[in-house]
Every structure is written in structure tokens, then in C-alpha cells.
C-alpha atoms as a PDB file:
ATOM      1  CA  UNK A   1     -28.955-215.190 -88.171  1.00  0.00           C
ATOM      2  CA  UNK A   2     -28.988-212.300 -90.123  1.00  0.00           C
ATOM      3  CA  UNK A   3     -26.491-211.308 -91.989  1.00  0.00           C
ATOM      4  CA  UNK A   4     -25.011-207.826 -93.170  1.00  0.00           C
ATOM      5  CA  UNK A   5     -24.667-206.846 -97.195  1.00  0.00           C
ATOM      6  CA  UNK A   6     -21.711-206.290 -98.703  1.00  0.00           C
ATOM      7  CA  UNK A   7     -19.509-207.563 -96.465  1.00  0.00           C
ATOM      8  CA  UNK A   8     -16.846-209.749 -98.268  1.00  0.00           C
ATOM      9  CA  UNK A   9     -13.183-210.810 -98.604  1.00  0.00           C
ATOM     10  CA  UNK A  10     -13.672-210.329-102.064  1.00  0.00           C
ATOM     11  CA  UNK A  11     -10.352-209.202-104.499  1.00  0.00           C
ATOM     12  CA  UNK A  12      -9.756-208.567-107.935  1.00  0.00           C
ATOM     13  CA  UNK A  13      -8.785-212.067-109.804  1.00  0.00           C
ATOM     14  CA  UNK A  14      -5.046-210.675-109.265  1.00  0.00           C
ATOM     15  CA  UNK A  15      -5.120-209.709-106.289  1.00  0.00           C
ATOM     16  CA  UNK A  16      -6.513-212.925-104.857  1.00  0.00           C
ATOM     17  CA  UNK A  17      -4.511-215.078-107.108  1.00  0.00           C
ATOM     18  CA  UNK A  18      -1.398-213.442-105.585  1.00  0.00           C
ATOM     19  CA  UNK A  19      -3.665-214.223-101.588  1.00  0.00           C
ATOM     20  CA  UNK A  20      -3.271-217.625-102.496  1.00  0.00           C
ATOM     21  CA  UNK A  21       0.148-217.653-103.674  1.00  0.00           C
ATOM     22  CA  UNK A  22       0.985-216.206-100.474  1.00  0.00           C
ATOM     23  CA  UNK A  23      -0.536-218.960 -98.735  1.00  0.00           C
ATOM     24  CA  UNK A  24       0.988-221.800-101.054  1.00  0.00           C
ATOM     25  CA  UNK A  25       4.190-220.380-100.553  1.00  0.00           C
ATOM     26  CA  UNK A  26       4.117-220.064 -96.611  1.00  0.00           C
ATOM     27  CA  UNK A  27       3.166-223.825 -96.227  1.00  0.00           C
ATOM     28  CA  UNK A  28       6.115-224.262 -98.489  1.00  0.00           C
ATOM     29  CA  UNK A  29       8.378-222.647 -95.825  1.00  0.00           C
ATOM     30  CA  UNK A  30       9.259-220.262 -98.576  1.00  0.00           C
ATOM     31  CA  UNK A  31       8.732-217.224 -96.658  1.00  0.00           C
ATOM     32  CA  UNK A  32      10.804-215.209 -98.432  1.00  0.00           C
ATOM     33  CA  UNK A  33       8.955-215.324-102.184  1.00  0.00           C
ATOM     34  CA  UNK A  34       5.914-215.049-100.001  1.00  0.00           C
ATOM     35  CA  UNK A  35       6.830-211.621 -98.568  1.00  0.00           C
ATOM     36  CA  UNK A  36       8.250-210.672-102.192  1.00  0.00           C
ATOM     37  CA  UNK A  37       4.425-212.042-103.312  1.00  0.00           C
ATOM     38  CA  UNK A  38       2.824-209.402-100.239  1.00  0.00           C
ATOM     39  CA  UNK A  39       4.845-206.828-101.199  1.00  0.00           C
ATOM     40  CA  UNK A  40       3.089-207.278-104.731  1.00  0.00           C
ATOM     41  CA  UNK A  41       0.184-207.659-103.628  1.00  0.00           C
ATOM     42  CA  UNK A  42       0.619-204.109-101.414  1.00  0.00           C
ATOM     43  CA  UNK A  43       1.122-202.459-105.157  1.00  0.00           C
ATOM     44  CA  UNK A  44      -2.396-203.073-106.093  1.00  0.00           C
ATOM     45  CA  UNK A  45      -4.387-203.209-102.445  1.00  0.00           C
ATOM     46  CA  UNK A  46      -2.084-201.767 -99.734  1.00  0.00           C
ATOM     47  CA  UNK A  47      -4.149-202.881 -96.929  1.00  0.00           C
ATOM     48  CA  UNK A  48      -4.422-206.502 -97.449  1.00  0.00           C
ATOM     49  CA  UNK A  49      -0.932-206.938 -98.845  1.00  0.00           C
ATOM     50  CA  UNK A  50      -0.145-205.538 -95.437  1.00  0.00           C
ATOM     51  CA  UNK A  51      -2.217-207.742 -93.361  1.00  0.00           C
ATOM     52  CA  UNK A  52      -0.811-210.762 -95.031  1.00  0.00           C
ATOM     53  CA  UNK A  53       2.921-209.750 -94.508  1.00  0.00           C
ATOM     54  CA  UNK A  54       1.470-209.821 -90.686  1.00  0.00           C
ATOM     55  CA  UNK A  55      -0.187-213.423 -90.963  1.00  0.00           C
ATOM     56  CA  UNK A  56       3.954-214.118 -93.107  1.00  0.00           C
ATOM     57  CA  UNK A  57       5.263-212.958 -89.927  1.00  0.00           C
ATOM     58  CA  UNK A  58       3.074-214.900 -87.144  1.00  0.00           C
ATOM     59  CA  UNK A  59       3.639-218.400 -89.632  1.00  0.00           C
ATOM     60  CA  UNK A  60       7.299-217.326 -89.453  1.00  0.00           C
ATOM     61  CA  UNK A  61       7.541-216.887 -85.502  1.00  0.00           C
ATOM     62  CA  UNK A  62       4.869-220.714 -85.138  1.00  0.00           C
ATOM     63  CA  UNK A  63       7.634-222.237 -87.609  1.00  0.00           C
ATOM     64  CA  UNK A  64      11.036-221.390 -86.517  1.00  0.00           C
ATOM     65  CA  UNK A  65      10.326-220.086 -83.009  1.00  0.00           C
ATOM     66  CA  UNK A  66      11.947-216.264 -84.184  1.00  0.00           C
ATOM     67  CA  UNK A  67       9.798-214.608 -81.528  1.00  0.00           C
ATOM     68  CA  UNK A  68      11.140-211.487 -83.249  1.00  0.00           C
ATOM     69  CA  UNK A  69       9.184-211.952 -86.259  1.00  0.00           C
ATOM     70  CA  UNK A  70       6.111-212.409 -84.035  1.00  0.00           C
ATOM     71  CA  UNK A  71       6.859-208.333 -82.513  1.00  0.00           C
ATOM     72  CA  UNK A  72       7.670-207.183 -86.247  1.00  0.00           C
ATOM     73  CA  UNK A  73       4.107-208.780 -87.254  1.00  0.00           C
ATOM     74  CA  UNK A  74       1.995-207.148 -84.632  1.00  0.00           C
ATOM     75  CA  UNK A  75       3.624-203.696 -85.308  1.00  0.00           C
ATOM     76  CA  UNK A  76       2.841-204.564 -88.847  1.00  0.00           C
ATOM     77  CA  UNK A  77      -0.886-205.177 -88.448  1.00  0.00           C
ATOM     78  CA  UNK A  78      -1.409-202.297 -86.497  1.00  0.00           C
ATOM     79  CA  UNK A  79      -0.262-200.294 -89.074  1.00  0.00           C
ATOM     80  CA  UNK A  80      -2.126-202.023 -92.069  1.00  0.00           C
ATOM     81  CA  UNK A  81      -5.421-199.736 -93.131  1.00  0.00           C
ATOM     82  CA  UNK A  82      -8.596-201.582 -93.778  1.00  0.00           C
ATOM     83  CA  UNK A  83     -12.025-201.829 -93.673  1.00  0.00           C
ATOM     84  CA  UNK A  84     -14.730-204.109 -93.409  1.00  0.00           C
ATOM     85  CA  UNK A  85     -14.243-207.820 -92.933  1.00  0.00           C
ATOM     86  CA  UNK A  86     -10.292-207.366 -94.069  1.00  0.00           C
ATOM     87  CA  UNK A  87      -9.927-204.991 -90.549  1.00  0.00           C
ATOM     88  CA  UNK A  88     -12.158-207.622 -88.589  1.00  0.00           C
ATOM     89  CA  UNK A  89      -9.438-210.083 -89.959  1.00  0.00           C
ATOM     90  CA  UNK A  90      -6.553-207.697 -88.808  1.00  0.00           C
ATOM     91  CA  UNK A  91      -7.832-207.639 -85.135  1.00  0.00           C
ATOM     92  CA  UNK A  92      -8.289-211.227 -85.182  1.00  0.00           C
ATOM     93  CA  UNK A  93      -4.960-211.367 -86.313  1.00  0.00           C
ATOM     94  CA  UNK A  94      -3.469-209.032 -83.333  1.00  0.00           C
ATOM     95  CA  UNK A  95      -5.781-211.066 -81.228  1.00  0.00           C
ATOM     96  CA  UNK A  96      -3.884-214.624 -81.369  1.00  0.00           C
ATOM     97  CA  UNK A  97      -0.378-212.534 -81.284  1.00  0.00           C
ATOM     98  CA  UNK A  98      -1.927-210.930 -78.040  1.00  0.00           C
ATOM     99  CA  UNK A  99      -2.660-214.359 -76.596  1.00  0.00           C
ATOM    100  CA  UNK A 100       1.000-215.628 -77.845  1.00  0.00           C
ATOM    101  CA  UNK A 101       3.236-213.018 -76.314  1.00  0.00           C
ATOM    102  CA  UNK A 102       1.251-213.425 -73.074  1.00  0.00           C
ATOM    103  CA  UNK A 103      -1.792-210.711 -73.053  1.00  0.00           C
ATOM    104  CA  UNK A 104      -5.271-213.424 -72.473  1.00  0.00           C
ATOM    105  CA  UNK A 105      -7.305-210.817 -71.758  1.00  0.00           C
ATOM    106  CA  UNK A 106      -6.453-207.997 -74.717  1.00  0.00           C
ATOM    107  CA  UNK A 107      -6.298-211.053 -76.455  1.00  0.00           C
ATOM    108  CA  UNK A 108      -9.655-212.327 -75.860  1.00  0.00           C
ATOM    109  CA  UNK A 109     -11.247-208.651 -76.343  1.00  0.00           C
ATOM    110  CA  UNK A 110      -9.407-208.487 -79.888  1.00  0.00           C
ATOM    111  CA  UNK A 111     -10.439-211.634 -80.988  1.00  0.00           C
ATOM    112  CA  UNK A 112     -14.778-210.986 -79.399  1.00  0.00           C
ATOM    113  CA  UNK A 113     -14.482-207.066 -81.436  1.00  0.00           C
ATOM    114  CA  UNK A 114     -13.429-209.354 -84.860  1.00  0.00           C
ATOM    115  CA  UNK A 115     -15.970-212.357 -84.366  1.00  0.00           C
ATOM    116  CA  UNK A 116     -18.714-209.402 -84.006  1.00  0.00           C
ATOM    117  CA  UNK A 117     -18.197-208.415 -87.462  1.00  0.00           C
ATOM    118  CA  UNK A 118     -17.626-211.640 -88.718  1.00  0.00           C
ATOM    119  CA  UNK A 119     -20.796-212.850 -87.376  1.00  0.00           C
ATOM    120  CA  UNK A 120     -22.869-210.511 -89.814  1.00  0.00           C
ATOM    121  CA  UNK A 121     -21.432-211.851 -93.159  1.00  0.00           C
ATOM    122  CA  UNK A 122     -22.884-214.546 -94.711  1.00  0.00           C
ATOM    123  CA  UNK A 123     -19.044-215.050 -96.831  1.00  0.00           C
ATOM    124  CA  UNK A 124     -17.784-218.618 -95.882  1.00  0.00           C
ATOM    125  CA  UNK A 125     -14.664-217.461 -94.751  1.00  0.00           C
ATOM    126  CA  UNK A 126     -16.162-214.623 -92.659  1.00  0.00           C
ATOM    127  CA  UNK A 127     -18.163-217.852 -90.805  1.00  0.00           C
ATOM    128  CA  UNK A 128     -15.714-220.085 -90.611  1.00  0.00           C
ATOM    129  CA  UNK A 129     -13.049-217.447 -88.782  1.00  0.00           C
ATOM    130  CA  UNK A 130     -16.830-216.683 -86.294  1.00  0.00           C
ATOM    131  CA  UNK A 131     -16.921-220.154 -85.799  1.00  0.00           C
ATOM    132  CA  UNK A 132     -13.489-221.005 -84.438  1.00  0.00           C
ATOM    133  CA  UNK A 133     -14.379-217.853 -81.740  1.00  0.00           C
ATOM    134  CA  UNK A 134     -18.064-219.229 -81.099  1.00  0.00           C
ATOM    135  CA  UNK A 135     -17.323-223.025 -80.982  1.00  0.00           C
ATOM    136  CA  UNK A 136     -15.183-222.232 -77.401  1.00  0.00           C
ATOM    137  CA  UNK A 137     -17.970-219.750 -76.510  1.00  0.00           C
ATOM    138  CA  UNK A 138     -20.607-222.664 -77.040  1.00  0.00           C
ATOM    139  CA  UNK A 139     -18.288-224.921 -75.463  1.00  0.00           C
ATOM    140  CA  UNK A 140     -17.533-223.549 -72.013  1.00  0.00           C
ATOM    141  CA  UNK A 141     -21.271-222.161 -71.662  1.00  0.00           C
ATOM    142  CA  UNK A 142     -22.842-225.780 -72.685  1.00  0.00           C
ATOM    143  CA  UNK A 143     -23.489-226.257 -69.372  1.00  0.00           C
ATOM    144  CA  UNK A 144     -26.171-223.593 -69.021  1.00  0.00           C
ATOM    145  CA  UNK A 145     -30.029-224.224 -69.291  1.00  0.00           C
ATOM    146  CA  UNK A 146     -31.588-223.041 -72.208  1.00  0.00           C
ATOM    147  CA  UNK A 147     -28.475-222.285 -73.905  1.00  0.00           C
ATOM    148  CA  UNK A 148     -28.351-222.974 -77.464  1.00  0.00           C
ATOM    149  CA  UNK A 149     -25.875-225.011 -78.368  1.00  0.00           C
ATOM    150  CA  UNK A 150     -24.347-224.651 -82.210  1.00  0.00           C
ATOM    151  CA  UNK A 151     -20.839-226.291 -81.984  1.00  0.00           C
ATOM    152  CA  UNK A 152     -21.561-228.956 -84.758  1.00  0.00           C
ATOM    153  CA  UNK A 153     -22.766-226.844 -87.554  1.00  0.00           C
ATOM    154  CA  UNK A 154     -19.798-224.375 -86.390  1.00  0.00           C
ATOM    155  CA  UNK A 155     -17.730-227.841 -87.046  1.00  0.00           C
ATOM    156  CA  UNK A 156     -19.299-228.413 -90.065  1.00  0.00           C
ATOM    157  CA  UNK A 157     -18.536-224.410 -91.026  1.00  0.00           C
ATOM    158  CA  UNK A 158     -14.873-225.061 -90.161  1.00  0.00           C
ATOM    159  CA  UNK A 159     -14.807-228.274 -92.409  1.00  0.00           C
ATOM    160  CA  UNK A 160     -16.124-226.719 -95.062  1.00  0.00           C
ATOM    161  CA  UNK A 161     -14.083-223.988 -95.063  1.00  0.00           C
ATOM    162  CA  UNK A 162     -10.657-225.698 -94.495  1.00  0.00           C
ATOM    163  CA  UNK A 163     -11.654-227.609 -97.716  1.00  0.00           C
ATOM    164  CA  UNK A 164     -12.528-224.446 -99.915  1.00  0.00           C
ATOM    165  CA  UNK A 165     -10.749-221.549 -99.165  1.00  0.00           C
ATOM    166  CA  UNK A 166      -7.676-221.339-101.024  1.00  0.00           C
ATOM    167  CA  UNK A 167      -6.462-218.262 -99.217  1.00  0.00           C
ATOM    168  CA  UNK A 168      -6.762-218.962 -95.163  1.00  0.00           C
ATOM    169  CA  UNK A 169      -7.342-223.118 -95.516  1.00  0.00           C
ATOM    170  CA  UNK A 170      -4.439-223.557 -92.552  1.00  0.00           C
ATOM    171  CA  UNK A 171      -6.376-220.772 -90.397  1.00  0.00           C
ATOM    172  CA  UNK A 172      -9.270-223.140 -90.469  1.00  0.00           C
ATOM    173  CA  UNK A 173      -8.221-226.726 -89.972  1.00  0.00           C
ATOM    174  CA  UNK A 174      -5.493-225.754 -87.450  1.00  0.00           C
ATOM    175  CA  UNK A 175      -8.031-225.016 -84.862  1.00  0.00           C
ATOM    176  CA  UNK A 176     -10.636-227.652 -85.804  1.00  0.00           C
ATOM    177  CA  UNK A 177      -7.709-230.474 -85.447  1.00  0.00           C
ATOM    178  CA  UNK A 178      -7.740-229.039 -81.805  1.00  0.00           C
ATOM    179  CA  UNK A 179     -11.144-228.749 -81.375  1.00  0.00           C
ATOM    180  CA  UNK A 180     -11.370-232.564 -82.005  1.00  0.00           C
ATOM    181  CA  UNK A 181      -8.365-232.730 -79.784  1.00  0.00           C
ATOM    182  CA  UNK A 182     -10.372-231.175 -76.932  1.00  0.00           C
ATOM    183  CA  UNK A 183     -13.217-233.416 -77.582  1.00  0.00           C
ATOM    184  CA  UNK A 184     -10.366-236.356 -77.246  1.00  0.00           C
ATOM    185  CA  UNK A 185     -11.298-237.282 -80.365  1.00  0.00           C
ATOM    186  CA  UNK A 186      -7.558-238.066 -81.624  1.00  0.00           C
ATOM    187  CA  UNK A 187      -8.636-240.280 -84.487  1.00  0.00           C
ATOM    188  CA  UNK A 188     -10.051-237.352 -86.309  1.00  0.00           C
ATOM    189  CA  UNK A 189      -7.525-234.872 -85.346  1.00  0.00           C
ATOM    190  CA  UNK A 190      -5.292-237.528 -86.739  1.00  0.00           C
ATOM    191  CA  UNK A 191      -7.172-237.867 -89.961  1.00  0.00           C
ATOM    192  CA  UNK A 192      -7.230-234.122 -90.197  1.00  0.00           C
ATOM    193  CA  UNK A 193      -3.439-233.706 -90.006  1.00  0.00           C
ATOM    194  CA  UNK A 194      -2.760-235.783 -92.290  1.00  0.00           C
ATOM    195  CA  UNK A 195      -5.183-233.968 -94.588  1.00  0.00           C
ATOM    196  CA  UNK A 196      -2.945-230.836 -93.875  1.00  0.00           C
ATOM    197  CA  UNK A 197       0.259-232.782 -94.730  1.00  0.00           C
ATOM    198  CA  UNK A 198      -1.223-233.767 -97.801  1.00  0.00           C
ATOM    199  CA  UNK A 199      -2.079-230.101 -98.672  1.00  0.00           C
ATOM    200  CA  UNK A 200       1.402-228.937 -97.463  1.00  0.00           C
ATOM    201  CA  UNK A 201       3.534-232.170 -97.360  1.00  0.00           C
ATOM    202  CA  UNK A 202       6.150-232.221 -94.832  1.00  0.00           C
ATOM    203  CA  UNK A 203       4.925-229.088 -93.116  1.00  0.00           C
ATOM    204  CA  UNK A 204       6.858-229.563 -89.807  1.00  0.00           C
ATOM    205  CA  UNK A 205       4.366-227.719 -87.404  1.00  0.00           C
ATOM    206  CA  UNK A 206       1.143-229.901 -88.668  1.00  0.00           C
ATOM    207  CA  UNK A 207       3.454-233.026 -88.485  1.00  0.00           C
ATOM    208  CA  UNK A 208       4.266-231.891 -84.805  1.00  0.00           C
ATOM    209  CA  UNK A 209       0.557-232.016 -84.287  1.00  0.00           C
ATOM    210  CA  UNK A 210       0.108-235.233 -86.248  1.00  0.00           C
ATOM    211  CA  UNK A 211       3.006-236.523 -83.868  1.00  0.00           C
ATOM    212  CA  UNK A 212       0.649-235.343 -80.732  1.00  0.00           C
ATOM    213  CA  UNK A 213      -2.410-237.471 -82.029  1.00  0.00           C
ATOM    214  CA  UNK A 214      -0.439-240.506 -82.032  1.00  0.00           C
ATOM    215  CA  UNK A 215       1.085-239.463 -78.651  1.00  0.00           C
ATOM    216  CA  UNK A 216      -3.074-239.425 -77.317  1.00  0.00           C
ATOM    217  CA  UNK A 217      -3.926-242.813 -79.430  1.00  0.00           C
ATOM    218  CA  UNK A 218      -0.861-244.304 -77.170  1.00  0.00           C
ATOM    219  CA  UNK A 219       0.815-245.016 -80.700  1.00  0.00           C
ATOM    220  CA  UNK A 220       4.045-244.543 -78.515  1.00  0.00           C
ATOM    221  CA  UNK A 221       6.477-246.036 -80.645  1.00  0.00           C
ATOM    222  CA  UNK A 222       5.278-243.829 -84.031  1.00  0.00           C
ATOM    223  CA  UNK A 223       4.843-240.615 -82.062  1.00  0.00           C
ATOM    224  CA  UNK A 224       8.746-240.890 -80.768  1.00  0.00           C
ATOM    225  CA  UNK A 225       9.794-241.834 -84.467  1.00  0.00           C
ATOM    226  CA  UNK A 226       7.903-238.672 -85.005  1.00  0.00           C
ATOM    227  CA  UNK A 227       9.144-236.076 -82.764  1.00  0.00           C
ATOM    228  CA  UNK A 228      12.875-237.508 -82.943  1.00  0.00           C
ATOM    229  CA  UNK A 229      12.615-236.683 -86.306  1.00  0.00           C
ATOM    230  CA  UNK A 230      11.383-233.586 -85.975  1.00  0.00           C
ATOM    231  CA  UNK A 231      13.688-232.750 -82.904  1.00  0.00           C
ATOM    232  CA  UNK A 232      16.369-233.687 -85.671  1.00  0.00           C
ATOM    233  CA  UNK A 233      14.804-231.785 -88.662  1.00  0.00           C
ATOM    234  CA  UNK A 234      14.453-228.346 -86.514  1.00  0.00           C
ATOM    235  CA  UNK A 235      18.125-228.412 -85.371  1.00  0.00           C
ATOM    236  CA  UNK A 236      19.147-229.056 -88.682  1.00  0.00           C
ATOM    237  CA  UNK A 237      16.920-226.227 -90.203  1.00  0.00           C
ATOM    238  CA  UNK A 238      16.656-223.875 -87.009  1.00  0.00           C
ATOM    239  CA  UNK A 239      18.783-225.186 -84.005  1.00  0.00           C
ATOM    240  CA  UNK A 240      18.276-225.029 -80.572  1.00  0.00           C
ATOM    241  CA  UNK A 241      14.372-223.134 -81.344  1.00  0.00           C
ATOM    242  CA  UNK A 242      11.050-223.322 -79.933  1.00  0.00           C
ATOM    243  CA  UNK A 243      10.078-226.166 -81.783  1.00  0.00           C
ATOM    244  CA  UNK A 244      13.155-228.091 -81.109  1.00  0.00           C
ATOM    245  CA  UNK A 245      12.573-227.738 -77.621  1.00  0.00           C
ATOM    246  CA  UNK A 246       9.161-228.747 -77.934  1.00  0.00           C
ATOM    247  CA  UNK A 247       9.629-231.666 -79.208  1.00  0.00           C
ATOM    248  CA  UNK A 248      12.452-232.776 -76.669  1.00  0.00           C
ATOM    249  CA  UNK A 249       9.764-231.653 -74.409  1.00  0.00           C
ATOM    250  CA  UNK A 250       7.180-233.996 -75.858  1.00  0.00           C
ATOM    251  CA  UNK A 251      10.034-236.882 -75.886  1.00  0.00           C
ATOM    252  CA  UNK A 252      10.040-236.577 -72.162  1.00  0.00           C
ATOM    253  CA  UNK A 253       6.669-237.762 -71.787  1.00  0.00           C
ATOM    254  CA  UNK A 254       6.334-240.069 -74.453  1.00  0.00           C
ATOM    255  CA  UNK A 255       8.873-242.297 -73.235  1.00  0.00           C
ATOM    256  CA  UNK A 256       7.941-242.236 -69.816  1.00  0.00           C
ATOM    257  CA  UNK A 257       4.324-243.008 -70.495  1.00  0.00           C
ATOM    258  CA  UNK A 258       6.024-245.795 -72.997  1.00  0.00           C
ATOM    259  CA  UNK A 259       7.641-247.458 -69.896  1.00  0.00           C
ATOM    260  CA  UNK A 260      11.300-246.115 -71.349  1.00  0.00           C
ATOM    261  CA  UNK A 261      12.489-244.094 -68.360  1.00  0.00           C
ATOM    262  CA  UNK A 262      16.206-244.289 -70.010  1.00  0.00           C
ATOM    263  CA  UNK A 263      15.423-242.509 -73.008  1.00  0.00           C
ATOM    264  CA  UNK A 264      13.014-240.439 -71.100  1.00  0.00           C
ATOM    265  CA  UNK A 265      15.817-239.328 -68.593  1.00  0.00           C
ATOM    266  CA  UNK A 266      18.032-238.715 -71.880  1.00  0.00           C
ATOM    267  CA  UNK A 267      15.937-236.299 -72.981  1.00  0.00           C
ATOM    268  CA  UNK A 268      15.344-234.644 -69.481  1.00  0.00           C
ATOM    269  CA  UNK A 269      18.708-233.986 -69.803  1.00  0.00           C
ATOM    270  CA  UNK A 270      19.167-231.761 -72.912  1.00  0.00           C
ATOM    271  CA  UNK A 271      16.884-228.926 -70.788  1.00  0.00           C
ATOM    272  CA  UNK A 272      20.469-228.478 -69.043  1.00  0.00           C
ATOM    273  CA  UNK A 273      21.054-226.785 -71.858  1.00  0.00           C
ATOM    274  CA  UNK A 274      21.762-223.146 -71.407  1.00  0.00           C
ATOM    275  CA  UNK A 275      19.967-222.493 -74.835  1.00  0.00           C
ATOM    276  CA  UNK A 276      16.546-223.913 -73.657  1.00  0.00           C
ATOM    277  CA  UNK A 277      16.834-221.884 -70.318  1.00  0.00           C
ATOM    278  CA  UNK A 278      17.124-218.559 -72.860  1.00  0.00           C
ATOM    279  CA  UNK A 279      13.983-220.024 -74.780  1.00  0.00           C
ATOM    280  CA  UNK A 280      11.581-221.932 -71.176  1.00  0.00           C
ATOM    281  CA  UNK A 281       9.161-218.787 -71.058  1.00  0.00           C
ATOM    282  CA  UNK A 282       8.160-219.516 -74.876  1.00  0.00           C
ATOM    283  CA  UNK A 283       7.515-223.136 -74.328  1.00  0.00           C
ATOM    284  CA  UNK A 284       3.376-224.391 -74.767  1.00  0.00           C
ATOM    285  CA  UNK A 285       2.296-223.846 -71.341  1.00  0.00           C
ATOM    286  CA  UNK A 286      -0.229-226.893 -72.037  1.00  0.00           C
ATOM    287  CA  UNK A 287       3.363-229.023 -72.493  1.00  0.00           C
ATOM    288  CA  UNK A 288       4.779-227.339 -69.134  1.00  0.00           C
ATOM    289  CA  UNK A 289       1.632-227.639 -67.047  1.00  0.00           C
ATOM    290  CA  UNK A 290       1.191-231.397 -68.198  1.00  0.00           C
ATOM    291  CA  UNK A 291       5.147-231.786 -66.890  1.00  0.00           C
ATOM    292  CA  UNK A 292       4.609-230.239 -64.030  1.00  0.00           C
ATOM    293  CA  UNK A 293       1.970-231.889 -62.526  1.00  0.00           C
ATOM    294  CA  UNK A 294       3.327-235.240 -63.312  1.00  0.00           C
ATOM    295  CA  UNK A 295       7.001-234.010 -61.863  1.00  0.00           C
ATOM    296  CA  UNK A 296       8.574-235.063 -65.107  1.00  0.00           C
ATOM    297  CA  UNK A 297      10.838-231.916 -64.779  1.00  0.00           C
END
């Protein structure tokens, strides 16, 4: 592979001292000292400091289900100026809020024009955001003869970088918990969330995803203790919000596939709610589909 020169995410020590800050403070739920951190940032690079009030915005709408913070983010990438691998990073960026609100194929386009440049730095980070795009390529063209097939050293890329990078850690090890998840291999996408809790303890989206592993390992009992709780902790914190529902959602099947068709019926209940009807077109479609097809709504 050969790789282009100068392309970097370098910053100035400030600058990416106040990157990671950022970060810190979004796994801390503290969104609002990490937009008063971006806006600091924007003082000394404009550009980036805009591109991470964008990624503030997308953590936002994945957290607390505001899907208004997820339209205020993509108008705010598309206005943020940059170059280089900090502009590949952008359109990756618009790419997954593309794919969110419901636009695969601009999404997928986005996402290919990013991994392009990506693919010609030799930075870790630059690899690591190639390899979450060329691990799915890899993956659904396996099948062909003579095609080379790199998924493990982009797993190994991915590990790496989830480890180092102080900056975009839960960019990386979000997607490689679900890359293990689509190899069914739940134990490690276990053992990875709880990595990511112990790098942002009590984060309540990676502790929705630990709850999902135990939900595949057919730990029934600790993956109902788990979304219950989190059911209770996001209608506490958010109400009646996308990942409120999702976890009612989640409690449906649980308990059914744990023999409990009382509880499972109790929770089948609360989508009565005239709240959840306002929210249905937001719910995981993975979650729906999965419902569906087992007519457990």
C-alpha cells in the first residue's frame, strides 16, 4: 500500500489537548463544556473546532435520541472548511448522518469519497477510520475468487487504534464491537464493551450494547437487569426518547426468548403509547425487522 506524504491529523499541543478534552467530555455526557471546549478550539483552528461541534452534535442525537441535534450537526459539517485528512473526516462524518436520517446510498458514496483519502495516509487514525469502511467491503466480497481478503489486520488496525487515539477512541471500538457482533462473536463484543465502560464508565449507549451481548450469549436474566435499567435511567434523564424505546423494544424479545411471555406482553404494551408512535420511524430497523419477522409486534 502506498501511502501519501503529509497527510496527518496532526494539531498544535493545544489544539489537540483541547480534541481530547472534547472527547473526554462527550463520553462524560457533558455536552455542554464540550461545545464550550469546540468553540475554543474554533479560536485557534476554525475548521476542526467546527467538525467536532458536528461529531458533539451526532453523540448528542445517538445519546438522547434529539433527532434535532442530528439536522443541526449535518448543516454544521457542511459548513466546516478543511482540508486534507480533517475534510476526508468531515465527509465521513456527513456520511453516517446520511445513513441515519435515511439516505443508504448518499450515505455509502460519502463514506467510499472519505475512505479514498484515508486509504493514502499511513497516520493510525487515518487507517483505522479506512478500515471500519474496508472491513464490510472485504466482508461482503469474501466470497469472490482471487479476492484478497484483509479483514484481520483491518481488525487488528481498529484494535490498535481504539487503544491509542485519545481523540476518536469511541469512533473506533464502536464499530469493531459490531464487527465481532456480525461475526457472532458476542464474547468479544462483550469484552470490548466493557473496555468502553471502563474508558467512559456508565456511558448508557455502550452499556445498551453491552446489554445486547448478553442478550446473544442467552445471559437472559443479566441482559433484562440491563435494559430495565437503562429503560429506567433514559426516562429519568430523557423520557419517552429513542433510547428508551429501544430498550422497551429489546425487553420485548428478551423475555419472550426467556420463556416470560407476561413480562414480555407488559412491555408490548407501553408501544400503545402515543409518544413511541411520534418516535417508531427512528427506531433500529435491525430491532424492528428482528420483531417483525418473529410477529412479536
Amino acid at each position: 500500500m502506498a501511502f501519501a506524504d503529509g497527510l496527518s491529523f496532526a494539531l498544535s499541543p493545544s489544539q489537540n489537548a483541547l480534541a481530547e478534552q472534547i472527547t473526554q467530555k462527550t463520553m462524560e455526557l457533558d455536552y455542554v463544556e464540550a461545545f464550550n471546549l469546540a468553540r475554543k478550539l474554533r479560536l485557534e483552528n476554525d475548521g476542526v473546532g467546527c467538525l467536532f461541534q458536528g461529531i458533539i452534535g451526532v453523540s448528542l442525537y445517538d445519546d438522547k435520541g434529539d433527532t434535532a441535534s442530528i439536522k443541526a450537526a449535518a448543516k454544521n459539517l457542511k459548513s466546516c472548511k478543511l482540508e486534507g485528512l480533517w475534510d476526508a473526516l468531515r465527509n465521513y462524518e456527513i456520511g453516517y448522518v446520511l445513513l441515519e436520517t435515511g439516505h443508504a446510498i448518499k450515505g455509502a458514496l460519502q463514506t467510499r469519497s472519505a475512505a479514498k483519502l484515508f486509504e493514502k495516509s499511513s497516520d493510525l487514525e487515518s487507517q483505522a477510520f479506512y478500515a471500519v469502511y474496508a472491513y464490510f467491503i472485504d466482508n461482503s466480497l469474501v466470497w469472490l475468487p482471487f479476492k484478497s481478503d484483509n479483514r484481520e489486520t483491518y481488525l487488528q488496525i481498529l484494535n490498535e487504534a481504539s487503544l491509542k487515539s485519545k481523540r476518536f477512541w469511541p469512533l473506533f471500538l464502536t464499530p469493531l464491537i459490531w464487527i465481532y457482533f456480525d461475526r457472532k462473536d458476542f464474547q468479544k463484543g462483550l469484552e470490548l464493551a466493557e473496555l468502553g465502560l471502563k474508558k467512559a464508565p456508565n456511558h448508557p449507549i455502550m452499556f445498551q450494547i453491552k446489554a445486547d451481548m448478553l442478550y446473544r450469549l442467552k445471559r437472559y436474566d443479566e441482559a433484562a437487569a440491563a435494559y430495565e435499567k437503562s429503560a429506567a435511567d433514559y426516562l429519568a434523564r430523557t423520557g419517552k426518547s429513542i433510547r428508551y424505546w429501544s430498550a422497551v423494544l429489546n425487553l420485548i424479545r428478551i423475555y419472550h426468548d426467556a420463556g416470560n411471555e407476561t413480562k414480555a406482553s407488559e412491555q408490548r404494551n407501553n408501544l400503545k403509547d402515543a409518544e413511541y408512535k411520534k418516535l417508531e420511524k427512528w427506531m433500529p430497523s435491525w430491532i424492528m425487522d428482528d420483531l417483525k419477522d418473529r410477529k412479536l409486534i
